[in-house]
Protein backbone atom coordinates (compact mmCIF):
# COMPACT_ATOMS: atom_id res chain seq x y z
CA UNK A 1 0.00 0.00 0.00
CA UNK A 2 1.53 3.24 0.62
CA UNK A 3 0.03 6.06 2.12
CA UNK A 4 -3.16 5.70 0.83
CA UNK A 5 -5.28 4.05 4.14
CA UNK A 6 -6.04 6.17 6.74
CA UNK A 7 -3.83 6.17 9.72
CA UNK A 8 -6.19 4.17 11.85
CA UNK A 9 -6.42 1.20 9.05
CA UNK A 10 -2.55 1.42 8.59
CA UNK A 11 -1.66 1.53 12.06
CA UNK A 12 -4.28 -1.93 12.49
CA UNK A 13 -2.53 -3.82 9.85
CA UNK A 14 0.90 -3.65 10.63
CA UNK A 15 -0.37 -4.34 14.46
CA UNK A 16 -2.02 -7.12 13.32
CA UNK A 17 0.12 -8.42 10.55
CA UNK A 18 2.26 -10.91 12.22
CA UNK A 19 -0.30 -13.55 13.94
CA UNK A 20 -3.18 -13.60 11.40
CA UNK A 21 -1.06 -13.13 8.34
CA UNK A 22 1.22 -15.95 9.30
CA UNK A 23 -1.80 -18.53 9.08
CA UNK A 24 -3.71 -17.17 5.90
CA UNK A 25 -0.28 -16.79 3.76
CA UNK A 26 -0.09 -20.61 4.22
CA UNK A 27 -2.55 -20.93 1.70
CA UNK A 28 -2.44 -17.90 -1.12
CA UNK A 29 -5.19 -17.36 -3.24
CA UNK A 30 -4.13 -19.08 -6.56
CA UNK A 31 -2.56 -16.78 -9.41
CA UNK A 32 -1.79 -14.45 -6.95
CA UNK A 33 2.36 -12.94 -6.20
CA UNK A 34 3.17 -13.54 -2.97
CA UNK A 35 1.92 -15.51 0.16
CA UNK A 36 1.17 -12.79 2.45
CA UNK A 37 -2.72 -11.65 3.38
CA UNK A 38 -3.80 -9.80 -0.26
CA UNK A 39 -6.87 -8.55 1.93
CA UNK A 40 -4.72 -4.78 2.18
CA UNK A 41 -2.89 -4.94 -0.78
CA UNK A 42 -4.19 -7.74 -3.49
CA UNK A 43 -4.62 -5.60 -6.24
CA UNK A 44 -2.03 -3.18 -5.77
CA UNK A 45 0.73 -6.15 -5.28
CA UNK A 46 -0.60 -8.02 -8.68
CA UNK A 47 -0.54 -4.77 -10.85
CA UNK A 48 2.75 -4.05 -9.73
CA UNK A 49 3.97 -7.36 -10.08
CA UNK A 50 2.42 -8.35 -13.62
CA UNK A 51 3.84 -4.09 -14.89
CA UNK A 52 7.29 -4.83 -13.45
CA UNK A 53 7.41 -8.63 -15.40
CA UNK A 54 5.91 -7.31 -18.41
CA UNK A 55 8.59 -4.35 -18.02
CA UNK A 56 11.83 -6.97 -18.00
CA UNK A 57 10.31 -8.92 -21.06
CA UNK A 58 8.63 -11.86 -18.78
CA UNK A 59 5.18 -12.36 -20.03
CA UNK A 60 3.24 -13.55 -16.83
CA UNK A 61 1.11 -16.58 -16.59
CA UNK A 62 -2.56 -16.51 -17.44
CA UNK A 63 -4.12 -17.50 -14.36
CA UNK A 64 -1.88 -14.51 -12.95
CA UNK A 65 -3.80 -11.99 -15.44
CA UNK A 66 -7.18 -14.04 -14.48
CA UNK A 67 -6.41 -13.26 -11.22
CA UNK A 68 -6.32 -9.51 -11.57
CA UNK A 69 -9.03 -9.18 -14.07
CA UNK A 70 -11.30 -11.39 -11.88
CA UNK A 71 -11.35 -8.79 -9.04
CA UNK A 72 -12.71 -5.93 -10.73
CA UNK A 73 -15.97 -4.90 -9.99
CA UNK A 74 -19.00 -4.87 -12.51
CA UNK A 75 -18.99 -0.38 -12.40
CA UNK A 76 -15.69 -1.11 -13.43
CA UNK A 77 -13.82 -0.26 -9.92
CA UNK A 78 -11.20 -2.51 -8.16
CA UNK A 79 -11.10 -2.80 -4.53
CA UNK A 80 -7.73 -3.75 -2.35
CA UNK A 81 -9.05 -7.28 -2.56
CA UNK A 82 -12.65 -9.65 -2.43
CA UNK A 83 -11.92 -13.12 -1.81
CA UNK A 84 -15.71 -13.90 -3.15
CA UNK A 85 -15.89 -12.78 -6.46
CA UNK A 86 -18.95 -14.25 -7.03
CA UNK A 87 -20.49 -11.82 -4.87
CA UNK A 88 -20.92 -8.07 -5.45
CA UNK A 89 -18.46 -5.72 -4.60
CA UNK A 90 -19.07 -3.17 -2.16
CA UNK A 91 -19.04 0.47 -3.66
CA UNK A 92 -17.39 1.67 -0.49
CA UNK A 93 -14.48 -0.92 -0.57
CA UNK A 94 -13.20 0.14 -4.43
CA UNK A 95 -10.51 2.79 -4.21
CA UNK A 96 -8.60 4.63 -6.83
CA UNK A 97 -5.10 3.01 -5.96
CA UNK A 98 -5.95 -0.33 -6.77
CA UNK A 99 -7.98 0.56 -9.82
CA UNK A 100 -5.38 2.64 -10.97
CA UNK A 101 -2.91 0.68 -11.08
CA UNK A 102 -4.51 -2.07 -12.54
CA UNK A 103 -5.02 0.12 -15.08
CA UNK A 104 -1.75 0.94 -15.71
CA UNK A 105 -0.89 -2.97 -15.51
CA UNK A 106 -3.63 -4.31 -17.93
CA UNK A 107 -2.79 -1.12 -20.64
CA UNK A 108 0.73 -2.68 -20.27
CA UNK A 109 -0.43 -6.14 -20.94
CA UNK A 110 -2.83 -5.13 -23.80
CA UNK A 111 -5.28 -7.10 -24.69
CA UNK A 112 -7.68 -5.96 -21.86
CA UNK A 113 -9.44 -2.99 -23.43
CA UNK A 114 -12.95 -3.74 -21.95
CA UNK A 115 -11.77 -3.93 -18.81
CA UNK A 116 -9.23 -0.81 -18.81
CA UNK A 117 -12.02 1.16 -20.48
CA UNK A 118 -14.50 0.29 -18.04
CA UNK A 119 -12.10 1.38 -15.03
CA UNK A 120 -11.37 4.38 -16.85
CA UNK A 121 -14.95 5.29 -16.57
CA UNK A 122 -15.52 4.38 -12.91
CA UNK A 123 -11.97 6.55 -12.03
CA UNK A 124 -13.67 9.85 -14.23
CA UNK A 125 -16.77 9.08 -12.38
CA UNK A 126 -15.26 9.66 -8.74
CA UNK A 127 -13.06 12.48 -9.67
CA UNK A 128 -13.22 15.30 -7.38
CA UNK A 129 -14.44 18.91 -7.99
CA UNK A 130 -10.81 20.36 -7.34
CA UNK A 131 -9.77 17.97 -10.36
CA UNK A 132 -7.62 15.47 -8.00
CA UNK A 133 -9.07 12.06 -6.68
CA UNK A 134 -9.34 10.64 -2.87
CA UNK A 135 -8.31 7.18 -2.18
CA UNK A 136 -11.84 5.57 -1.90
CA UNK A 137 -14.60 7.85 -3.29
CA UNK A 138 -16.19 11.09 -1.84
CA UNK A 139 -13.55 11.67 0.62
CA UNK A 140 -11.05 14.55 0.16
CA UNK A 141 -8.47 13.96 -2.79
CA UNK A 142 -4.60 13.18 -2.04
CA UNK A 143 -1.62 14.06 -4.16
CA UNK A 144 -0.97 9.99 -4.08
CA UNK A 145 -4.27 8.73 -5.34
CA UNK A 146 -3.73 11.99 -7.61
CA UNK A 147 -0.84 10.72 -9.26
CA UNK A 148 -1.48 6.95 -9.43
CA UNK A 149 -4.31 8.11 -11.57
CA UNK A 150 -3.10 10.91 -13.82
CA UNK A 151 -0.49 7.49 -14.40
CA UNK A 152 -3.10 5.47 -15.12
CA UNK A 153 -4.71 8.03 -17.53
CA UNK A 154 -1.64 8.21 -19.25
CA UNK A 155 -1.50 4.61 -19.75
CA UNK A 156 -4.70 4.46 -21.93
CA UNK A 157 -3.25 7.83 -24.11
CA UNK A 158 -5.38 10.08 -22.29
CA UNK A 159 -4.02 13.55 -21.90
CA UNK A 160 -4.74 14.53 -18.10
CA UNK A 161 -5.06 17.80 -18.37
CA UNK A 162 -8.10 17.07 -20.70
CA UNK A 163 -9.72 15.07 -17.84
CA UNK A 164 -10.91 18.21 -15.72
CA UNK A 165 -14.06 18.15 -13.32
CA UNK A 166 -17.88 19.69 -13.56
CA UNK A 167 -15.70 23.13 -11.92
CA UNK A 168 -12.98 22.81 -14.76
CA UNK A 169 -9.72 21.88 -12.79
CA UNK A 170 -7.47 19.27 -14.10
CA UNK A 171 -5.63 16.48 -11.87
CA UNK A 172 -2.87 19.26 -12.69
CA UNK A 173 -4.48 21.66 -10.27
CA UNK A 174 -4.74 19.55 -7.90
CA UNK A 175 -1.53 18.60 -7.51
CA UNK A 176 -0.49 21.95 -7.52
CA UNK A 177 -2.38 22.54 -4.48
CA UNK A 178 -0.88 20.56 -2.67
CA UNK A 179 2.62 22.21 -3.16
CA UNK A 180 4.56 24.38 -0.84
CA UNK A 181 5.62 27.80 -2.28
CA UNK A 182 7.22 30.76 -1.46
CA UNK A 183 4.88 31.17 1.62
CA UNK A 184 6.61 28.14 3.28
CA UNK A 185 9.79 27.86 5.29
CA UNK A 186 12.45 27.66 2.31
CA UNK A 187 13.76 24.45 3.70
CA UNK A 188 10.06 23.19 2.64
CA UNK A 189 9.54 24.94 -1.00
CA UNK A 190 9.05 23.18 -3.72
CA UNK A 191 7.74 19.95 -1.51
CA UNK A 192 4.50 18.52 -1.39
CA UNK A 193 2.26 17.65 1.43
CA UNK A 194 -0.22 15.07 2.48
CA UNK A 195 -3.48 16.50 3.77
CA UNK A 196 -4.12 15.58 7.48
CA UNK A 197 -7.22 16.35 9.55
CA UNK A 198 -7.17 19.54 7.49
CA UNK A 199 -4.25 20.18 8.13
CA UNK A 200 -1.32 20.14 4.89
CA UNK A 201 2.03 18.58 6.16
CA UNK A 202 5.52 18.44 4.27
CA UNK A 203 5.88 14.40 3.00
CA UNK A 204 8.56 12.95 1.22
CA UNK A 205 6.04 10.08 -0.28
CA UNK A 206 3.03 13.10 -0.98
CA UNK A 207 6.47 14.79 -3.21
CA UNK A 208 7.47 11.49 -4.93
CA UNK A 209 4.02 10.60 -6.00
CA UNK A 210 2.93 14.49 -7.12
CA UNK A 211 6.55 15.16 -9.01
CA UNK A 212 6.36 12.25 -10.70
CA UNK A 213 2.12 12.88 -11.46
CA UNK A 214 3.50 16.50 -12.32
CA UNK A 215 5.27 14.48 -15.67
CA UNK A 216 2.19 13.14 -16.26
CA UNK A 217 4.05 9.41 -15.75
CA UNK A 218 3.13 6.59 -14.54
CA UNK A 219 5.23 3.74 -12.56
CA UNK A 220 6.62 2.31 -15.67
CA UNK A 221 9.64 5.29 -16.88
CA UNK A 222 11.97 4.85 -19.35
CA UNK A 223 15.73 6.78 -18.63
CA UNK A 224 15.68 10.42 -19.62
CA UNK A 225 17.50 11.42 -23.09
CA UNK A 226 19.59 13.80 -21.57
CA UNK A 227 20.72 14.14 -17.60
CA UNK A 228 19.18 17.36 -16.15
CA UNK A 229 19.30 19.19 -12.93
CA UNK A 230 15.90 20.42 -11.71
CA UNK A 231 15.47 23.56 -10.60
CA UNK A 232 13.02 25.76 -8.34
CA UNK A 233 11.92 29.04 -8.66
CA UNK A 234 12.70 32.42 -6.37
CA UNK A 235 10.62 33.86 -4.35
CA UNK A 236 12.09 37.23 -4.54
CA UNK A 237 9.11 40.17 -5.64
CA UNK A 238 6.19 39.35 -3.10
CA UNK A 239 4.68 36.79 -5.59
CA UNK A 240 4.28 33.13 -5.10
CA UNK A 241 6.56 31.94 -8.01
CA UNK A 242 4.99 28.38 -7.58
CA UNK A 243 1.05 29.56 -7.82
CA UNK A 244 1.95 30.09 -11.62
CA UNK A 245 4.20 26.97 -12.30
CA UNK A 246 3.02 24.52 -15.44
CA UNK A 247 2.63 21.44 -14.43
CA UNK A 248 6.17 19.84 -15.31
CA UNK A 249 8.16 22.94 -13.97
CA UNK A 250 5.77 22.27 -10.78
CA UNK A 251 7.17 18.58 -10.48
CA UNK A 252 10.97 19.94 -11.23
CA UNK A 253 10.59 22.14 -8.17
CA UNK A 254 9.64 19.40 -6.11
CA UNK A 255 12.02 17.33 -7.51
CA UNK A 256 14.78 19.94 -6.92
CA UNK A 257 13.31 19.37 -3.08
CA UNK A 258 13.93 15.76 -3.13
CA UNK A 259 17.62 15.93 -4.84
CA UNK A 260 18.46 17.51 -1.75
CA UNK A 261 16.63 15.72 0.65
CA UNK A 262 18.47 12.46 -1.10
CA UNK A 263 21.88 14.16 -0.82
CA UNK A 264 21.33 14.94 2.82
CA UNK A 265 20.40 11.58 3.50
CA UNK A 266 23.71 9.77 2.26
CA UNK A 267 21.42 8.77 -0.95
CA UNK A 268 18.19 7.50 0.57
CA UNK A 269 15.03 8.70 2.29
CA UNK A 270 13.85 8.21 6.06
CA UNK A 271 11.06 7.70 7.89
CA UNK A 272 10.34 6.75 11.68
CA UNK A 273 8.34 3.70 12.29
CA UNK A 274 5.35 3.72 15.19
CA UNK A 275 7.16 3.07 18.64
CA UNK A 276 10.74 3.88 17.27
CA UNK A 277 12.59 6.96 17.58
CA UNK A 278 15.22 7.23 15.74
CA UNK A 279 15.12 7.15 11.54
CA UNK A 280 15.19 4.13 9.64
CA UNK A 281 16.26 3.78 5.62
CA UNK A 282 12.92 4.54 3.67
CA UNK A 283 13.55 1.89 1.05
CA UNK A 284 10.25 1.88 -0.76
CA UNK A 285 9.68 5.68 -1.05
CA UNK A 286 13.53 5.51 -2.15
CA UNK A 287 12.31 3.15 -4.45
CA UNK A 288 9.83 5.18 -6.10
CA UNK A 289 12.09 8.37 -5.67
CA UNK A 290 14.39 7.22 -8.71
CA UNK A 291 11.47 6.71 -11.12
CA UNK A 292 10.44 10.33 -10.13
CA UNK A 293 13.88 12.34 -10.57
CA UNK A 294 14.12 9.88 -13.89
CA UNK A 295 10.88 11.10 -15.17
CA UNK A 296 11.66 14.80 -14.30
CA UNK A 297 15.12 14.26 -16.29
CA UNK A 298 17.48 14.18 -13.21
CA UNK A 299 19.47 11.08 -14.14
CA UNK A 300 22.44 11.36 -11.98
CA UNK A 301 20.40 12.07 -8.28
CA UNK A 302 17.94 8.71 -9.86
CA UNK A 303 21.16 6.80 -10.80
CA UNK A 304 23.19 7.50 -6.95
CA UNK A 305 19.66 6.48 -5.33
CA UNK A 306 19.25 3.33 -7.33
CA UNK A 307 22.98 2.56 -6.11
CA UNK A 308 22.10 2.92 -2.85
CA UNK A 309 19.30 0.84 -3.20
CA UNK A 310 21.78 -2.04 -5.08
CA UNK A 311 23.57 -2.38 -1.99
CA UNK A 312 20.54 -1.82 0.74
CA UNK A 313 17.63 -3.59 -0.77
CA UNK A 314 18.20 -6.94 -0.24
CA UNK A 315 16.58 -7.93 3.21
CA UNK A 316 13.73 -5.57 2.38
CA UNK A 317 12.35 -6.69 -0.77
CA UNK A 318 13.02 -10.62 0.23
CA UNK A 319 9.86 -12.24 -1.11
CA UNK A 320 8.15 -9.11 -0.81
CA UNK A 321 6.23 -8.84 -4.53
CA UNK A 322 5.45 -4.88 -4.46
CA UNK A 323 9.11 -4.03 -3.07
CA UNK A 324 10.28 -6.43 -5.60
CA UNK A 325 8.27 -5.06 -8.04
CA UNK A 326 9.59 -1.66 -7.19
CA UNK A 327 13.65 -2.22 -7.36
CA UNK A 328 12.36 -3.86 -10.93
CA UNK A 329 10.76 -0.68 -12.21
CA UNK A 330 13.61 1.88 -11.06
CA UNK A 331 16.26 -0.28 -12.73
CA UNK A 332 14.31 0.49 -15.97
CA UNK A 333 14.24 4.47 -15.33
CA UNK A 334 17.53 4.67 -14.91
CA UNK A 335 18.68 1.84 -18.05
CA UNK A 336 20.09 -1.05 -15.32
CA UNK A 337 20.04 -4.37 -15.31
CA UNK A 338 17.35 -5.73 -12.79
CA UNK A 339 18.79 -8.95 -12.88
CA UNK A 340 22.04 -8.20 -11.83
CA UNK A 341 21.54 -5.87 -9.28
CA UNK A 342 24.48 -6.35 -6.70
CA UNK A 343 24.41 -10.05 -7.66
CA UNK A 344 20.67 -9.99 -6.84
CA UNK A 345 18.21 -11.21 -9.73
CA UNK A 346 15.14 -9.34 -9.10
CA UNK A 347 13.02 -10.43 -11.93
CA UNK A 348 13.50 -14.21 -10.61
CA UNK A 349 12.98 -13.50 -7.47
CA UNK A 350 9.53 -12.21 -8.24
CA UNK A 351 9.04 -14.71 -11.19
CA UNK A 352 9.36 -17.31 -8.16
CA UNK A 353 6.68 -15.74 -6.24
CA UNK A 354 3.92 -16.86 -8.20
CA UNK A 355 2.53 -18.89 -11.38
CA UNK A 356 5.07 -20.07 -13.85
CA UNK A 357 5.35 -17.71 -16.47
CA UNK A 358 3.79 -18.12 -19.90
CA UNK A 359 7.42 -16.79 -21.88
CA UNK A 360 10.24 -15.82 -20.33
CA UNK A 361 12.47 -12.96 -21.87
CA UNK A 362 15.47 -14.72 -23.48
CA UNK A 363 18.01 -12.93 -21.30
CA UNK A 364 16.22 -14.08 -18.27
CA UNK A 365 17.45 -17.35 -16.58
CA UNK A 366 15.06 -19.96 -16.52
CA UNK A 367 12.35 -20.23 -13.38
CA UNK A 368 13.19 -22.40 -10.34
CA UNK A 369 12.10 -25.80 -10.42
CA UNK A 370 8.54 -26.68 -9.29
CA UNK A 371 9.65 -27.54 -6.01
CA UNK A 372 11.87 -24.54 -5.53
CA UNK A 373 9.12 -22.44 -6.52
CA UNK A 374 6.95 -23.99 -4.23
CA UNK A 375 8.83 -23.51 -1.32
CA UNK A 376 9.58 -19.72 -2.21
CA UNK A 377 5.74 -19.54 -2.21
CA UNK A 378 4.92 -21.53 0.45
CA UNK A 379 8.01 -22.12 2.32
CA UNK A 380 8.33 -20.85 6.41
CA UNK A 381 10.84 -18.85 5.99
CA UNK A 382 10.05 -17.07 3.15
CA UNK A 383 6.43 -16.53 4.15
CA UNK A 384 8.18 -15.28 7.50
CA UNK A 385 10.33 -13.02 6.03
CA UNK A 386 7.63 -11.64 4.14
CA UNK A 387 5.41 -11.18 6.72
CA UNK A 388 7.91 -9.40 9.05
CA UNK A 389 8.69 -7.43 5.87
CA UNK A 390 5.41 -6.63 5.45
CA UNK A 391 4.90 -5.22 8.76
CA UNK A 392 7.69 -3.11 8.55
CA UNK A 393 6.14 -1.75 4.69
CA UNK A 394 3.05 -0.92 6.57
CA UNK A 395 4.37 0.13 9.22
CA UNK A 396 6.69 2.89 6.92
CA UNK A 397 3.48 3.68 4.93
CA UNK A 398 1.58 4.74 7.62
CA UNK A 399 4.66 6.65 9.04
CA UNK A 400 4.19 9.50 6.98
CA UNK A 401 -0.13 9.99 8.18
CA UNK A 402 0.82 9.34 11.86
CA UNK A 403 3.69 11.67 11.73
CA UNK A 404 2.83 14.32 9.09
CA UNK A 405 6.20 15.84 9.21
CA UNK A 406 7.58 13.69 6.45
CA UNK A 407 5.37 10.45 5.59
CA UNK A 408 6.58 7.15 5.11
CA UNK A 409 6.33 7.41 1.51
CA UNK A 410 7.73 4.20 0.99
């Protein structure tokens, strides 16, 4: 997940991760990547599983597709997850997140336009009046859900800026309103914030998702043509330089933000976990941080975080399909090799984690045997690993809500 749950459902699954989730990931729903509970994060862990394969050249197995395509909702909507889906879905459970990115998955896939189109429809149908979008429906919109849709727009050819409310404002303007400008400290300009209780609060996962929205990109980014530094504007001449930013020059200012941030953090972000007090690597808002700069043309700051993340990763992503997913995707905005990362093969490593695929590319190494596979699925101590790992994604993603200052964003 990320920062889309509220606190109070965040803080409840990574409290409750380790005893339930240790019995249910003995038996995964079939098709699906990983053994962990999908009841948070089904949707969202597929899509970003089946966009990162598809992105390395694996095409994934059928009854991995069926999976996905089997949880969307007849108005087109996709909820975190319905083990039943035989029964009708429950408007309130759909959110944006999941449908968005299944979106962006199934566009990448091809071959699913009745199902993209229809999701298409449901996300234009819940868009906000201030042009952005809220995680589930007639709530107030986020710059995460924002982005993760003006991506999956994008993904179906659809210019965002086109897709504007009954009040006229585009996804664009919303993002923008969620920017600091010249009115904030100047240690905070150019950042973005996640709304809490009213209240806007400078977040390092809010600026990752809304620079690389800004773009108008998606998850999946291809390297820039040419390295670039971004910049921000002055605030010198009583104007707010930022009210009056396009969208693009909007996401280099924040991006210009998180350079630095990245810099001052020895090439990483950070984020305090409930209970803890002192910092901890942010790996998966890292993650998402080099597809951002990449998008917004900084090469070298995306290219010094993905290094970081060569030699950090590991432990984190172990059998962890979205992290996995994640480390696969920034490889590809910055030109690396996801399957030699550090001597790490990410793309079998999340190959492994669920069906067989249907082709594999020809540069990837062949899947584990059956039984190998099996016990990566199955196995204690990879469902272990996962689940403590999966406490401690929660955990970060709710980081940033509970403790406004910077969000998890991981």
């Amino acid at each position: 997940m990320s920062l889309r749950r509220a606190a109070a459902v965040l803080t409840l699954a990574a409290a409750t991760l380790l005893t339930p989730l240790a019995a249910a990931a003995a038996t995964p729903p079939a098709g699906l990547y990983g053994a962990a509970d999908p009841t948070y994060d089904g949707v969202w862990r597929q899509s970003y599983a089946l966009l990162a394969l598809h992105t390395a050249g694996v095409t994934p197995s059928p009854a991995a597709v069926g999976w996905l395509t089997g949880q969307q909702c007849a108005d087109g909507g996709f909820p975190s997850f319905r083990a039943a889906t035989a029964t009708p879905c429950v408007a309130k459970a759909e959110d944006t997140n999941a449908t968005g990115l299944a979106v962006q998955a199934l566009a990448a896939l091809g071959g699913h336009t009745a199902a993209v189109t229809k999701a298409t429809t449901w996300l234009a149908s819940v868009q906000n009046a201030d042009g952005g979008w809220p995680y589930n429906p007639h709530t107030p919109s986020d710059p995460d859900s924002t982005a993760v849709v003006i991506g999956a727009l994008k993904a179906v050819g659809t210019d965002p800026a086109t897709r504007t409310s009954a009040s006229g404002k585009s996804p664009y303007d919303a993002l923008r309103g969620f920017q600091f400008g010249c009115s904030a400290k100047v240690a905070d300009r150019g950042s973005f914030g996640y709304p809490i209780n009213g209240k806007l609060s400078v977040n390092a996962k809010a600026t990752v998702d809304a620079v690389r929205g800004a773009q108008g990109a998606g998850f999946l980014v291809s390297p820039p043509a040419a390295d670039t530094r971004p910049a921000a504007p002055g605030c010198a001449g009583g104007k707010d330089a930022y009210a009056a930013l396009a969208p693009k020059a909007s996401g280099q200012a924040g991006a210009a933000y998180l350079a630095g941030l990245l810099t001052k953090g020895g090439g990483h972000l950070t984020a305090v976990t409930p209970g803890a007090t002192t910092p901890t690597p942010d790996y998966s808002t890292t993650a998402d941080a080099v597809a951002a700069l990449a998008a917004t043309g900084d090469l070298s700051t995306a290219k010094a975080t993905y290094t970081w993340l060569t030699g950090h990763a590991t432990a984190w992503a172990h059998a962890n399909p979205a992290a996995l997913s994640q480390l696969i995707l920034a490889a590809h905005a910055v030109g690396a090799d996801p399957r030699d990362a550090a001597g790490a093969d990410w793309v079998r490593q999340l190959t492994n984690l669920g069906p067989a695929p249907a082709k594999a590319a020809d540069s990837s190494p062949a899947p584990a045997s059956a039984s190998a596979h099996h016990s990566a699925k199955h196995g204690g101590s990879a469902v272990g690993t996962w689940v403590i790992v999966g406490v401690a994604f929660v955990a970060s993603v709710g980081v940033g809500i509970l403790l406004s200052a910077r969000r998890r964003r991981g």
